[in-house]
Protein backbone atom coordinates (compact mmCIF):
# COMPACT_ATOMS: atom_id res chain seq x y z
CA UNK A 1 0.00 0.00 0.00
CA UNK A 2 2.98 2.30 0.91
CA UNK A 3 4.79 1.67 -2.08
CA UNK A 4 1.23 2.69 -4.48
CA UNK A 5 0.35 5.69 -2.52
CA UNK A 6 3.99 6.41 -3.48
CA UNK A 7 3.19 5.97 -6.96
CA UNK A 8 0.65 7.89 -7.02
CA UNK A 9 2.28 11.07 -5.43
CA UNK A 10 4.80 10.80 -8.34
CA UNK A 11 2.45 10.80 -10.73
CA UNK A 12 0.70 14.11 -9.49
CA UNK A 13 4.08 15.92 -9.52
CA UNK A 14 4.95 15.50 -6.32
CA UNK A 15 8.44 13.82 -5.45
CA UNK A 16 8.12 11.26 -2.55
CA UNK A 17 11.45 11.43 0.01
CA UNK A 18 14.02 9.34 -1.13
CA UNK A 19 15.89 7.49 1.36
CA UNK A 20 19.65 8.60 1.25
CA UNK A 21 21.98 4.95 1.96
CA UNK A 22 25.11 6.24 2.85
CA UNK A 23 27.56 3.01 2.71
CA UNK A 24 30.14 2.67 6.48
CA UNK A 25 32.61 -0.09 6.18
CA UNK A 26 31.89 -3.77 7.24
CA UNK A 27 33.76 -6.74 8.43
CA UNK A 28 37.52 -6.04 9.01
CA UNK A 29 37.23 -2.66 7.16
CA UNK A 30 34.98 -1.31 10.05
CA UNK A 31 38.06 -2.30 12.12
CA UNK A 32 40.87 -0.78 13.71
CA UNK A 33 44.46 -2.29 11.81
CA UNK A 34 45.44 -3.38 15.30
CA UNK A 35 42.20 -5.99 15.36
CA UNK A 36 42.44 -6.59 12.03
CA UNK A 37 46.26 -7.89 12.60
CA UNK A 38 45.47 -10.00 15.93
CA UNK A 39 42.74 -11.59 14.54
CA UNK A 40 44.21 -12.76 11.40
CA UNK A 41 47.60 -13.67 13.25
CA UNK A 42 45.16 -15.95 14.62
CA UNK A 43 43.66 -17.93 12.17
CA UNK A 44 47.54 -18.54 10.83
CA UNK A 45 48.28 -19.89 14.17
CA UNK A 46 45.65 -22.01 14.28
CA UNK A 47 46.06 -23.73 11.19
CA UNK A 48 49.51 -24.46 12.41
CA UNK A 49 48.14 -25.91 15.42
CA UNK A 50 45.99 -28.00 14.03
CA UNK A 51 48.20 -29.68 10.86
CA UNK A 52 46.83 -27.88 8.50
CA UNK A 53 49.26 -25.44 7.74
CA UNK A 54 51.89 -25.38 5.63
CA UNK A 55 55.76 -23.38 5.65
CA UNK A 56 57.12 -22.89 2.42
CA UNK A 57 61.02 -24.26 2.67
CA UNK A 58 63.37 -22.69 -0.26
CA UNK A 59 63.58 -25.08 -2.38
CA UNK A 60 59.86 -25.63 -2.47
CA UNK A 61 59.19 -21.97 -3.10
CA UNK A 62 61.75 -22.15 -5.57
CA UNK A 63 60.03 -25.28 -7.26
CA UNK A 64 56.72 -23.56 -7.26
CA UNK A 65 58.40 -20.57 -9.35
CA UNK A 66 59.94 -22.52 -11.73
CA UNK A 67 56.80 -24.52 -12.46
CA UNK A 68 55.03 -21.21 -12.80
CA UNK A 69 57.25 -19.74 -15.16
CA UNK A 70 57.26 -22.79 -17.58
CA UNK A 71 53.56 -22.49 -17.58
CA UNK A 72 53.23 -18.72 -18.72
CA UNK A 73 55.74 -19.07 -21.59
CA UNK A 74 52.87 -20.72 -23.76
CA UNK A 75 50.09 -18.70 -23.44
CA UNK A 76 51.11 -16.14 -25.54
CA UNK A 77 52.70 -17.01 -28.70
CA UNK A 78 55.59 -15.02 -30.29
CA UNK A 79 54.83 -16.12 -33.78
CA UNK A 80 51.86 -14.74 -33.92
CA UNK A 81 52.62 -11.10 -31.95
CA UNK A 82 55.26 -9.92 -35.05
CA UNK A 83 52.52 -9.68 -37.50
């Protein structure tokens, strides 16, 4: 009913209040960095704790980047970029 007597006020020529949303941050934006830091220090520690998580050695993180590299060389093809 609210919304068609809205309507209706439009149509005469008369512009119903519109409702201003003004957007404030949510989640760890709303926070303060300090919060934001010890909470996600956290979760890392926990996933230590319980097995899950996982320290990069050298060599691995070397590894990784190698494998990385390899796989970007073909996707774009040289051939075809000089004509």
């Amino acid at each position: 009913m609210n919304s068609n007597s809205n309507q209706q006020s439009n149509q005469r020529g008369t512009a119903a209040p519109e409702k201003v949303v003004t957007k404030r941050p949510r989640g760890f934006a709303a926070m303060d960095p300090a919060t934001q830091r010890r909470i996600a220090s956290e979760g890392g520690r926990a996933s230590h704790l319980s097995g899950r998580g996982h320290r990069f050695t050298s060599e691995e993180a070397r590894a990784a980047g190698r494998k990385g590299g390899q796989a970007s060389r073909g996707s774009t093809p040289k051939d075809n970029a000089a004509e």
